[in-house]
Protein backbone atom coordinates (compact mmCIF):
# COMPACT_ATOMS: atom_id res chain seq x y z
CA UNK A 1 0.00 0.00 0.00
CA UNK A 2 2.31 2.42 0.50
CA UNK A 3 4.28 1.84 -2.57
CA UNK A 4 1.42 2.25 -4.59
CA UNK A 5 1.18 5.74 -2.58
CA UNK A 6 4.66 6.57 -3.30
CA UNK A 7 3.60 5.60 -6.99
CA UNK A 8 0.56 7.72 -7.47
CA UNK A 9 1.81 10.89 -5.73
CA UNK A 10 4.76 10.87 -7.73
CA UNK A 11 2.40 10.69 -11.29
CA UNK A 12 0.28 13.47 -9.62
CA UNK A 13 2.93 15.51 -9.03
CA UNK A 14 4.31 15.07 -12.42
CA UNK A 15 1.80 15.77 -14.27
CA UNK A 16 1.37 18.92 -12.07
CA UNK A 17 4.67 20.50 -13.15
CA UNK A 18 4.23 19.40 -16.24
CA UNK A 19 0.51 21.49 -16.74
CA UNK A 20 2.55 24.16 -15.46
CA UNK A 21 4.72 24.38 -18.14
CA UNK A 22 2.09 23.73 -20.91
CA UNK A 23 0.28 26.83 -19.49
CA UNK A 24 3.34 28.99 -19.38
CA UNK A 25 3.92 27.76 -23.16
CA UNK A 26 0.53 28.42 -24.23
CA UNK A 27 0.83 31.90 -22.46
CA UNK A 28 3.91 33.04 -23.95
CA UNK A 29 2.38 31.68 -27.98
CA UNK A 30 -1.35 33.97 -26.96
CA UNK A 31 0.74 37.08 -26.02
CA UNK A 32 1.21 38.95 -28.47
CA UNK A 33 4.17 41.61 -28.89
CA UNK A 34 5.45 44.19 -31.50
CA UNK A 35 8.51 43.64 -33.78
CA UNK A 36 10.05 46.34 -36.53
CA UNK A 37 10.97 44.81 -39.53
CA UNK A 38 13.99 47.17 -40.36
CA UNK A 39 17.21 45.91 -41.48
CA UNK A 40 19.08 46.31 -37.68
CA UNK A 41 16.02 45.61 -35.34
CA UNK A 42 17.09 42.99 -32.99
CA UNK A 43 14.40 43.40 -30.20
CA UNK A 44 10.41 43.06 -29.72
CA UNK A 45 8.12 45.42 -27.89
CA UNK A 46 4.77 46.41 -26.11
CA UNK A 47 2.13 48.32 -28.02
CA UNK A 48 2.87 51.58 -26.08
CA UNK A 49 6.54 51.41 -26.51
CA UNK A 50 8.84 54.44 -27.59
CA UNK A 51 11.02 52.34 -29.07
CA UNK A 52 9.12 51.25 -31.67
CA UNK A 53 9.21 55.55 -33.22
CA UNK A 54 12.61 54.65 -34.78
CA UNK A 55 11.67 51.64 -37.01
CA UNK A 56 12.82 52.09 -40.40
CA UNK A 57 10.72 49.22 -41.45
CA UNK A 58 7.11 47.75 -41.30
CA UNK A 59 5.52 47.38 -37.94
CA UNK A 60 4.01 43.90 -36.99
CA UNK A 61 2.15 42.16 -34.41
CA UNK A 62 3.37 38.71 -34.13
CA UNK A 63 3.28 35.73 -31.13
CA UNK A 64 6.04 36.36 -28.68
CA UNK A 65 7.11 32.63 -29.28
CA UNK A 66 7.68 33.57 -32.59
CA UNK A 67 9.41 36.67 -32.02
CA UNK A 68 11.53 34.52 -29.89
CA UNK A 69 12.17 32.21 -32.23
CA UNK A 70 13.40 35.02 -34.87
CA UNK A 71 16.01 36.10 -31.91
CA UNK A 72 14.43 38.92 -31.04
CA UNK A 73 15.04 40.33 -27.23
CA UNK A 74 12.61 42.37 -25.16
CA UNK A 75 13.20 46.30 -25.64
CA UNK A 76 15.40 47.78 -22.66
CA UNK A 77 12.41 50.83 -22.69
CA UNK A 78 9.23 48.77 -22.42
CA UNK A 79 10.74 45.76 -20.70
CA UNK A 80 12.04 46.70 -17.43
């Protein structure tokens, strides 16, 4: 008995942390975040950022996962 309590606490537990990260990765790919398209833009921003007033380039909305994934960095103004 108690090995089967040992058993079923740890597959609770598991599958705890592991909801936890689904929901933190889900999150992150709903948010939603700015990026310029200019030749040197290298970071990703808010909607109210002043950052974004020297973009030489197109303005999009894209998933932060994505921005992310283009190696984008969060904007020292609007990410403190």
């Amino acid at each position: 008995m108690k090995t089967f309590s040992i058993i079923f606490l740890s597959l609770f537990l598991s599958s705890f942390i592991a909801g936890d990260a689904h929901n933190e990765a889900s999150k992150e790919s709903e948010a939603t975040v700015l990026i310029c398209t200019g030749k040197y833009s290298k970071r990703y921003h808010n909607s109210q950022c002043k950052g974004m007033k020297a973009c030489k380039g197109e303005q999009k909305k894209v998933s932060l996962s994505d921005a992310k994934k283009m190696g984008l960095t969060p904007c020292g103004y609007c990410y403190k």
